[in-house]
PDB file of N, CA and C in Angstrom:
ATOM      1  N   UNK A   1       0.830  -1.179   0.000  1.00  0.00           N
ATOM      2  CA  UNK A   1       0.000   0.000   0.000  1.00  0.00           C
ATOM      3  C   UNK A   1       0.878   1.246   0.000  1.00  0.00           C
ATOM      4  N   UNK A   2       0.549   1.894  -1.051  1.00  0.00           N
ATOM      5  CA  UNK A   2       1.209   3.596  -0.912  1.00  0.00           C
ATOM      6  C   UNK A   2       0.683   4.352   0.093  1.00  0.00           C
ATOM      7  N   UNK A   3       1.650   5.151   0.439  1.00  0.00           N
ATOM      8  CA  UNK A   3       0.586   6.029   1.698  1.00  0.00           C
ATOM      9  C   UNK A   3       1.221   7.430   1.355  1.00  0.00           C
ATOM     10  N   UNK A   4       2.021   7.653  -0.227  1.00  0.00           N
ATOM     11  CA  UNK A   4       1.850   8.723  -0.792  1.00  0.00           C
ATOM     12  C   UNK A   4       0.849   9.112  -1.840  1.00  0.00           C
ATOM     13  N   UNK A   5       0.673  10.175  -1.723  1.00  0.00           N
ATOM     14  CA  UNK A   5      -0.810  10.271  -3.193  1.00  0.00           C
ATOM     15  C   UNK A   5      -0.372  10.643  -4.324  1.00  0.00           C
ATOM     16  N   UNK A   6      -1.012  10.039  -5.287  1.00  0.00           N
ATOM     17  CA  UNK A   6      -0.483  10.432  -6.648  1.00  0.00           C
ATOM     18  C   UNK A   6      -1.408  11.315  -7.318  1.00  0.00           C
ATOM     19  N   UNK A   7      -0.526  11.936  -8.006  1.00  0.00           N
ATOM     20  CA  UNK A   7      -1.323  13.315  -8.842  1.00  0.00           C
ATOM     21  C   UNK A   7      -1.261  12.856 -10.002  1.00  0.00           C
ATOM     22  N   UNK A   8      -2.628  13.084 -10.733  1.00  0.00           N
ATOM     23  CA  UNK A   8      -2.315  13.089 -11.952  1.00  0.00           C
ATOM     24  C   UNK A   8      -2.818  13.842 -12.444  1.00  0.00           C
ATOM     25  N   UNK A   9      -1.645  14.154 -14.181  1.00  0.00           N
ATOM     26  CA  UNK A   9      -1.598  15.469 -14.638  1.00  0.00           C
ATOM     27  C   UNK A   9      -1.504  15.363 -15.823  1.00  0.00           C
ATOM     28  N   UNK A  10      -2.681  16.369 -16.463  1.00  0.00           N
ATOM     29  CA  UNK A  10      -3.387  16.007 -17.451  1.00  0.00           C
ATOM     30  C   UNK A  10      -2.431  17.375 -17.879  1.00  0.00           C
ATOM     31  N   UNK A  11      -1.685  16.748 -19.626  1.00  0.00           N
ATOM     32  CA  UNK A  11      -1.061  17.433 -20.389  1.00  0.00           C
ATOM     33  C   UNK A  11      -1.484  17.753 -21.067  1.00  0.00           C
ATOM     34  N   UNK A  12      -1.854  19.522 -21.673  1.00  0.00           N
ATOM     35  CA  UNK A  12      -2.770  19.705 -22.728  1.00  0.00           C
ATOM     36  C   UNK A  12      -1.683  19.277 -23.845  1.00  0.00           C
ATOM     37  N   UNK A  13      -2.524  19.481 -24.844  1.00  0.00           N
ATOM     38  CA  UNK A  13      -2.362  19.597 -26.277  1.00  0.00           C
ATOM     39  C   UNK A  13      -1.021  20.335 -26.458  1.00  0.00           C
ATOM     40  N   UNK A  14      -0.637  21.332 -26.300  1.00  0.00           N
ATOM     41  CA  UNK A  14       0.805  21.869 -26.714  1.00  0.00           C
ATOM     42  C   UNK A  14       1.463  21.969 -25.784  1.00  0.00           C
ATOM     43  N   UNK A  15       1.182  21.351 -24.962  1.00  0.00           N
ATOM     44  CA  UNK A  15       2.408  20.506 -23.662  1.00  0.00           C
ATOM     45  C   UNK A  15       3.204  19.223 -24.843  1.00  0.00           C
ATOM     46  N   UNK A  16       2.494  18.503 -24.911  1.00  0.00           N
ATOM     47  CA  UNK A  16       2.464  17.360 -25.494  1.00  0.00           C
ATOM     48  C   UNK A  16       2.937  17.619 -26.982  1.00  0.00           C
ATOM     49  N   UNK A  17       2.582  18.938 -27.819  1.00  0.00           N
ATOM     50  CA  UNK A  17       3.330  19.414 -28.488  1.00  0.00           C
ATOM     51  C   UNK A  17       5.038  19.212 -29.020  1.00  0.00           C
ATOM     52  N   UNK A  18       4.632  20.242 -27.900  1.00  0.00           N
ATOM     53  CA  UNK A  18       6.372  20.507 -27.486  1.00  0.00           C
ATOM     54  C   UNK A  18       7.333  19.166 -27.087  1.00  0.00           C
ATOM     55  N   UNK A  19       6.934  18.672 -26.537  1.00  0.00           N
ATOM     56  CA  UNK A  19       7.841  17.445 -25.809  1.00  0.00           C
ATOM     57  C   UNK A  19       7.665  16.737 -27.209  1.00  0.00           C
ATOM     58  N   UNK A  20       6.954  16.617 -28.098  1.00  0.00           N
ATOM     59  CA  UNK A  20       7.293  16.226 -29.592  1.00  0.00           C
ATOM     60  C   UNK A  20       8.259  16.206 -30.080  1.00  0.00           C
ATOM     61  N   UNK A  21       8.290  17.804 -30.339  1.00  0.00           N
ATOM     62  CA  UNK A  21       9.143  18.404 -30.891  1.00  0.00           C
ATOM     63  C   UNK A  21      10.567  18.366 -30.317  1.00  0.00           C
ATOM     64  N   UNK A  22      10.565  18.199 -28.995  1.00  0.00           N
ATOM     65  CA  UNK A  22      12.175  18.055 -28.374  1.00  0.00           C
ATOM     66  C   UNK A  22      12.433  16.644 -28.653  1.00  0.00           C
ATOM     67  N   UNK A  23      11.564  15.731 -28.764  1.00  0.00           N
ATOM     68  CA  UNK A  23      12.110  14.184 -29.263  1.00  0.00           C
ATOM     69  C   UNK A  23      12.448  13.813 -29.873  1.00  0.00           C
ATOM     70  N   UNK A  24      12.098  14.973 -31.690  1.00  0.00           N
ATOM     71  CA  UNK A  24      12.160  14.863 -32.873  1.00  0.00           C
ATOM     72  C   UNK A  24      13.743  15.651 -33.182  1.00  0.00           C
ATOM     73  N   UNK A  25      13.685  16.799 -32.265  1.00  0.00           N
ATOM     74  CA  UNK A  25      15.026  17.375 -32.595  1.00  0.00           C
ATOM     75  C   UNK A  25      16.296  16.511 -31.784  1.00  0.00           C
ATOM     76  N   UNK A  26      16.124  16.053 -30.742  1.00  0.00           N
ATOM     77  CA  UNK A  26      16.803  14.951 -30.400  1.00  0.00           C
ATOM     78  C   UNK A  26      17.224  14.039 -31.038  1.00  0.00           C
ATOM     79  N   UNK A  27      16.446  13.105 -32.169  1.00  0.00           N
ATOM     80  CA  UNK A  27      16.612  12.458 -32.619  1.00  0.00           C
ATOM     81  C   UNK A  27      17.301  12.713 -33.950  1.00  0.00           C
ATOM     82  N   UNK A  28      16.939  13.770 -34.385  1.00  0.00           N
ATOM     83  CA  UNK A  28      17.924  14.539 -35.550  1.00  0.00           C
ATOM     84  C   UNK A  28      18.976  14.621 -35.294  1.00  0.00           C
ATOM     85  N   UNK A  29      19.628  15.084 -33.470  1.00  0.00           N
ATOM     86  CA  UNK A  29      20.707  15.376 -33.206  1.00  0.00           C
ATOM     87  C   UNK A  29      21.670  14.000 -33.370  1.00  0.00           C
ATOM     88  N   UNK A  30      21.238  13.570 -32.880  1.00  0.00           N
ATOM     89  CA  UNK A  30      21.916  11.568 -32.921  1.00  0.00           C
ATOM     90  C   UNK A  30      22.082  11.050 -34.117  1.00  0.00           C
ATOM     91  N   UNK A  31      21.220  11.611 -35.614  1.00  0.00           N
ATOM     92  CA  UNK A  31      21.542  10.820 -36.940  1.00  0.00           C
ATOM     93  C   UNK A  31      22.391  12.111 -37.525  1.00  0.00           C
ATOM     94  N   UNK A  32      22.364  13.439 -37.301  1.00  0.00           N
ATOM     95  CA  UNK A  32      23.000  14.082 -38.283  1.00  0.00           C
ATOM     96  C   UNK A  32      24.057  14.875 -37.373  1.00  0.00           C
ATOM     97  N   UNK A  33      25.032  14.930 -37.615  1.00  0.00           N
ATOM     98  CA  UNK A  33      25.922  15.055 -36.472  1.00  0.00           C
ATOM     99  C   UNK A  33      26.354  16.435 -37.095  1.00  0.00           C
ATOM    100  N   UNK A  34      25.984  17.012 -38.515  1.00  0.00           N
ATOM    101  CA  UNK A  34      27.173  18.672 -38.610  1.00  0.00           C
ATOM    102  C   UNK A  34      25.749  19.223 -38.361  1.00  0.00           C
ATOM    103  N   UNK A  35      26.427  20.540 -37.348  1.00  0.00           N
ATOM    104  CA  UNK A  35      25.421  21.618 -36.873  1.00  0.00           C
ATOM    105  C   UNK A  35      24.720  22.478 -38.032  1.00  0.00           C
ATOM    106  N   UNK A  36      25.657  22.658 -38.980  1.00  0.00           N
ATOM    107  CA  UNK A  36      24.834  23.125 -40.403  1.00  0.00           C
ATOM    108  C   UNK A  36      23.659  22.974 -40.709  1.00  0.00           C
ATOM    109  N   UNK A  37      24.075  21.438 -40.770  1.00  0.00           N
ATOM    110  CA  UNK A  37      22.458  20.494 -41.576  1.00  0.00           C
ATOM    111  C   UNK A  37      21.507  20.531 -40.905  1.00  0.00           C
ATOM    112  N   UNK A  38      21.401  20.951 -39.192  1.00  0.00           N
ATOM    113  CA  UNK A  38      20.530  20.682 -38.036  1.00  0.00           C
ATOM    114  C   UNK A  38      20.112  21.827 -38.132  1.00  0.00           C
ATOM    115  N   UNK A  39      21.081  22.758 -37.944  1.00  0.00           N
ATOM    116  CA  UNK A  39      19.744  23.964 -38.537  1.00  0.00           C
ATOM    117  C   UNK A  39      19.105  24.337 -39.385  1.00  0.00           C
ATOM    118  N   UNK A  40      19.788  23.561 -40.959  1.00  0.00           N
ATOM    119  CA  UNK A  40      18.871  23.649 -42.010  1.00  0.00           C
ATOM    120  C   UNK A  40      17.790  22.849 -41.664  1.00  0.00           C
ATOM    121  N   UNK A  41      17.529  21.767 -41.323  1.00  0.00           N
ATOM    122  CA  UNK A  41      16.625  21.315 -40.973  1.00  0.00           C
ATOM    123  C   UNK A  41      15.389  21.719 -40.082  1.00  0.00           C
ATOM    124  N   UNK A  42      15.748  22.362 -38.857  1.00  0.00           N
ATOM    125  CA  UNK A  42      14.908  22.840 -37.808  1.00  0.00           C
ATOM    126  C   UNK A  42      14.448  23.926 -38.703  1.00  0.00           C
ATOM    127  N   UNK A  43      15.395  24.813 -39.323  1.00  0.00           N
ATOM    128  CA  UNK A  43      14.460  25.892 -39.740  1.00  0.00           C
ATOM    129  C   UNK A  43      13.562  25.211 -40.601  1.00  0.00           C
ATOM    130  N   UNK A  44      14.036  24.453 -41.771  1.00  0.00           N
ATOM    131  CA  UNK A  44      12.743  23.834 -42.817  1.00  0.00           C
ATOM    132  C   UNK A  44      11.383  23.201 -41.911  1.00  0.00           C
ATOM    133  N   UNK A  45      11.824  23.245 -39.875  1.00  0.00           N
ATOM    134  CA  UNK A  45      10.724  22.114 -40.075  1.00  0.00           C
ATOM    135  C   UNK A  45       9.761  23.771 -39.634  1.00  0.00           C
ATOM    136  N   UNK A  46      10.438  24.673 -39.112  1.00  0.00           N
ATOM    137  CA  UNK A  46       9.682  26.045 -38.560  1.00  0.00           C
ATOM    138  C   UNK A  46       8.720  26.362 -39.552  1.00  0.00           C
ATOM    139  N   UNK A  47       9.512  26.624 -41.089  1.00  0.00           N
ATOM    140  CA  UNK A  47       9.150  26.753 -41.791  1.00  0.00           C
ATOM    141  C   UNK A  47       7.450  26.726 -42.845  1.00  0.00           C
ATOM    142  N   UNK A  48       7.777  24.872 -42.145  1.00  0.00           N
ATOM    143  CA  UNK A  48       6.254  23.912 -42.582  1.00  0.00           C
ATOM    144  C   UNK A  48       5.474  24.595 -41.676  1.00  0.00           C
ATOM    145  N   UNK A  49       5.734  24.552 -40.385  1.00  0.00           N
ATOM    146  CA  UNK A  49       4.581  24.465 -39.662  1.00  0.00           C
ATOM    147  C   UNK A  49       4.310  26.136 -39.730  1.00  0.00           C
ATOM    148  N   UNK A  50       5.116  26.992 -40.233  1.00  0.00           N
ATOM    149  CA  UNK A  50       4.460  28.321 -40.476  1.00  0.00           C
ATOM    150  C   UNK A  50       3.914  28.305 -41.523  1.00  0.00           C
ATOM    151  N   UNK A  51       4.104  27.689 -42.839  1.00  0.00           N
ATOM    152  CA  UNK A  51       3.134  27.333 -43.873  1.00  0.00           C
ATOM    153  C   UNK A  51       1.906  26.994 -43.976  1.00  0.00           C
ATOM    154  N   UNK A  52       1.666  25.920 -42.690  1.00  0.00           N
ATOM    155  CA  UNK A  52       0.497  25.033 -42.667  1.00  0.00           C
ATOM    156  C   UNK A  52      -0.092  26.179 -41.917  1.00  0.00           C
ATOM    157  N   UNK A  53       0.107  26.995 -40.734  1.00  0.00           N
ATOM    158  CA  UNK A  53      -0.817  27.951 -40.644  1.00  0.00           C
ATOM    159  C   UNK A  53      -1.177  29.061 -41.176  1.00  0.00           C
ATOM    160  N   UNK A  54      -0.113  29.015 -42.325  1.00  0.00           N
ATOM    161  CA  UNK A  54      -0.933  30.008 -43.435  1.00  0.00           C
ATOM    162  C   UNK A  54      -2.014  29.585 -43.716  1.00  0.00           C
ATOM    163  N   UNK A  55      -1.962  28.296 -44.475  1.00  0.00           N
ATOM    164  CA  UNK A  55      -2.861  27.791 -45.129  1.00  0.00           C
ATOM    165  C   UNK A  55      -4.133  28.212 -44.161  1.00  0.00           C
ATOM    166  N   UNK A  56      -3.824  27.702 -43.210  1.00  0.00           N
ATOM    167  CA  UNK A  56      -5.603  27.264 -41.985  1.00  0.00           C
ATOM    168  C   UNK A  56      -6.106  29.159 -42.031  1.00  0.00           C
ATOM    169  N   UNK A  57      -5.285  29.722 -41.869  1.00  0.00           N
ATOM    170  CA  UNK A  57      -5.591  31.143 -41.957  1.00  0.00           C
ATOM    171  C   UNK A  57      -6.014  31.518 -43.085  1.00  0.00           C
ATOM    172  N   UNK A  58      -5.523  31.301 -44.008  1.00  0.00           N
ATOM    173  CA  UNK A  58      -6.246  31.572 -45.720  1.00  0.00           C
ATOM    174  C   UNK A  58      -7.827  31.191 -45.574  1.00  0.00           C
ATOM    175  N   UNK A  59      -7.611  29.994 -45.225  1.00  0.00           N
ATOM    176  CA  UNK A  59      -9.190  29.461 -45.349  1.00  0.00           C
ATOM    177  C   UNK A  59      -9.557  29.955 -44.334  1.00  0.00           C
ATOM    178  N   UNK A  60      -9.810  29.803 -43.275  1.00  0.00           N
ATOM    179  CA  UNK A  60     -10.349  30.835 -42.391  1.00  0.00           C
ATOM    180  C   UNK A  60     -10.958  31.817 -42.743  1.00  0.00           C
ATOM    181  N   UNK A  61      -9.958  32.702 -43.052  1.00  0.00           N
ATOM    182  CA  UNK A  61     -10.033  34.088 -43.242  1.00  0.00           C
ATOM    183  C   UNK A  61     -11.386  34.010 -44.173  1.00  0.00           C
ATOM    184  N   UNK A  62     -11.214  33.001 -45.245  1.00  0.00           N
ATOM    185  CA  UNK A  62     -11.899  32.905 -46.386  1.00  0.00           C
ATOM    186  C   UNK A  62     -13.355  32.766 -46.106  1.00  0.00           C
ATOM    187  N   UNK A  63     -13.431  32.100 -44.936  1.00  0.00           N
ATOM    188  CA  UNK A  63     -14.820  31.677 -44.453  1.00  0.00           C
ATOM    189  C   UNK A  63     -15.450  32.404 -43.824  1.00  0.00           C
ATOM    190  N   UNK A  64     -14.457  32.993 -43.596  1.00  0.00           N
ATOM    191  CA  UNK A  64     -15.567  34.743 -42.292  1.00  0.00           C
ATOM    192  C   UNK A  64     -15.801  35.437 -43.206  1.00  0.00           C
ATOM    193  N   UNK A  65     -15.233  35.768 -44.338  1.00  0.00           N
ATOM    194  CA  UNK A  65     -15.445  36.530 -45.470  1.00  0.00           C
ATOM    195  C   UNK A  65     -16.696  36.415 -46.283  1.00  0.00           C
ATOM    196  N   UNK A  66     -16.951  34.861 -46.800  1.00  0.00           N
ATOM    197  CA  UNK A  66     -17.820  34.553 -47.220  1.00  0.00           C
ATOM    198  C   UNK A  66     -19.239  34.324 -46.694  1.00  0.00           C
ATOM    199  N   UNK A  67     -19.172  34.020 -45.039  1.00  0.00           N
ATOM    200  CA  UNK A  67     -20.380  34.282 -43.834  1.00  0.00           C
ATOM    201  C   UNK A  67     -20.758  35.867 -43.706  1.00  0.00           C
ATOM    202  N   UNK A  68     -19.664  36.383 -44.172  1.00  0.00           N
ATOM    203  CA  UNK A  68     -19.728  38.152 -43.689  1.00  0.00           C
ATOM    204  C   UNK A  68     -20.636  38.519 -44.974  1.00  0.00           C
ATOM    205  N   UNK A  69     -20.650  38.229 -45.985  1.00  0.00           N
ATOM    206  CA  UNK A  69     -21.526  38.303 -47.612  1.00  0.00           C
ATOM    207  C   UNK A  69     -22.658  37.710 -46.995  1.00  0.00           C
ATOM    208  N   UNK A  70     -22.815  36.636 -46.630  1.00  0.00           N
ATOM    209  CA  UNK A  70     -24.128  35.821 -46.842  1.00  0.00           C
ATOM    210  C   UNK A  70     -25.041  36.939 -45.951  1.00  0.00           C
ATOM    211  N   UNK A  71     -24.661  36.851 -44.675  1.00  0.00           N
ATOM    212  CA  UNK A  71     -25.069  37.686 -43.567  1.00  0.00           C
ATOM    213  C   UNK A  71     -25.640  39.370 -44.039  1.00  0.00           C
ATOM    214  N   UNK A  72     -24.649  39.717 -44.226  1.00  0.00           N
ATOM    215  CA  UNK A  72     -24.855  41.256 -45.107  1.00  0.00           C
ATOM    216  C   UNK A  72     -26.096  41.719 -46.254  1.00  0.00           C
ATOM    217  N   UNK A  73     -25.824  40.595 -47.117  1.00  0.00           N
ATOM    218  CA  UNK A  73     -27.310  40.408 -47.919  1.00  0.00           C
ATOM    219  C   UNK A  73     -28.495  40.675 -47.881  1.00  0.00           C
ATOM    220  N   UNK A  74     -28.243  39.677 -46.404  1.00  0.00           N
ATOM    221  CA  UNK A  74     -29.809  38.907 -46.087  1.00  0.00           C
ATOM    222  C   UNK A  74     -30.748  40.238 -45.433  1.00  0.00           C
ATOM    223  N   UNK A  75     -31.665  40.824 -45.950  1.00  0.00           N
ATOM    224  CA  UNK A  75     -32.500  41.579 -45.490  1.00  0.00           C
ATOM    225  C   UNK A  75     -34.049  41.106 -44.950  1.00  0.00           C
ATOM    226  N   UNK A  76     -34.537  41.198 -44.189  1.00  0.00           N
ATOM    227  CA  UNK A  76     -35.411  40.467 -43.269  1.00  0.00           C
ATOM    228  C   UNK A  76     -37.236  41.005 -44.367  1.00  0.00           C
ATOM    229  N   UNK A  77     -37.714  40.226 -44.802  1.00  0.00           N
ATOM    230  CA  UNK A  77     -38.555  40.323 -45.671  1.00  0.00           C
ATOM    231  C   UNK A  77     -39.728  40.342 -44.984  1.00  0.00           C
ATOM    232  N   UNK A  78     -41.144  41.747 -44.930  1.00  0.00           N
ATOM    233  CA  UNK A  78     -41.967  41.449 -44.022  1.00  0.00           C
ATOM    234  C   UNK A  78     -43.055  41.731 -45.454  1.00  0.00           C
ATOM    235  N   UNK A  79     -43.856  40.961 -44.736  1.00  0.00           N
ATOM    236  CA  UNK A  79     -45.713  41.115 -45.212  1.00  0.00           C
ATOM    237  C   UNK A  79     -46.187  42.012 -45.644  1.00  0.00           C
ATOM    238  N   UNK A  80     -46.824  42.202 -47.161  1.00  0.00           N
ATOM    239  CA  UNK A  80     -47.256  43.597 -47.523  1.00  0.00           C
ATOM    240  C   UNK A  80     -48.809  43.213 -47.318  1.00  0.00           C
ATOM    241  N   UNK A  81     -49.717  44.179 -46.627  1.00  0.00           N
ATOM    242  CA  UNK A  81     -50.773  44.021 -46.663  1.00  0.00           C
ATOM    243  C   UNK A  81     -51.482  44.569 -47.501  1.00  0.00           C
ATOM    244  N   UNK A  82     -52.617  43.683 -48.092  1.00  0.00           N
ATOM    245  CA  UNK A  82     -52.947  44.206 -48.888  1.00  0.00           C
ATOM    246  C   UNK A  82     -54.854  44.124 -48.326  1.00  0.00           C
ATOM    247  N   UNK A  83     -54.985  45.610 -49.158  1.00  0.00           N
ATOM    248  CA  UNK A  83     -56.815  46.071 -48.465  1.00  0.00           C
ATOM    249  C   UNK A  83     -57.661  44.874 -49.617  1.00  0.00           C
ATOM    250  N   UNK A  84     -58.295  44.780 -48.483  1.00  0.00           N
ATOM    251  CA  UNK A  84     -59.600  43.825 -49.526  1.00  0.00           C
ATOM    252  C   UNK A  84     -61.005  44.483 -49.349  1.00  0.00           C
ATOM    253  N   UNK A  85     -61.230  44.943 -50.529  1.00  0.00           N
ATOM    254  CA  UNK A  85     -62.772  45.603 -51.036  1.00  0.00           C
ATOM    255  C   UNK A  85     -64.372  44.809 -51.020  1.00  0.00           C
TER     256      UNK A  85
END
């Protein structure tokens, strides 16, 4: 029986990130040994992942844009009455 308590600790999403990313550059460090190539590399990987949030931002952007039209349009249509003789 433990008669210390255990915590447990819930790692978000870019906790878990990161500790990725230090495993991955770790592991780069161990196959490519000239410092050159390691930073060509790290930057190419900065690179992607600033790319890929272009992309998500393009579209994004694209989609508030196109909700911002639909929205704008839309004028609220009421009942014309008409007299009956």
């Amino acid at each position: 029986m433990r008669t210390e308590k255990e915590e447990l600790k819930v790692e978000s999403l870019e906790e878990e990130v990161e500790s990725l990313k230090k495993d991955l550059f770790k592991l780069f460090e161990s196959f490519i040994p000239p410092k050159e190539v390691r930073q060509e590399i790290v930057r190419n990987l900065y690179t992607i992942e600033l790319s890929f949030l272009k992309i998500l931002k393009a579209v994004l952007d694209y989609q508030v844009e196109s909700l911002e039209k639909k929205t704008a349009g839309k004028v609220s249509k009421k009942a014309k009455r008409i007299k009956v003789e």
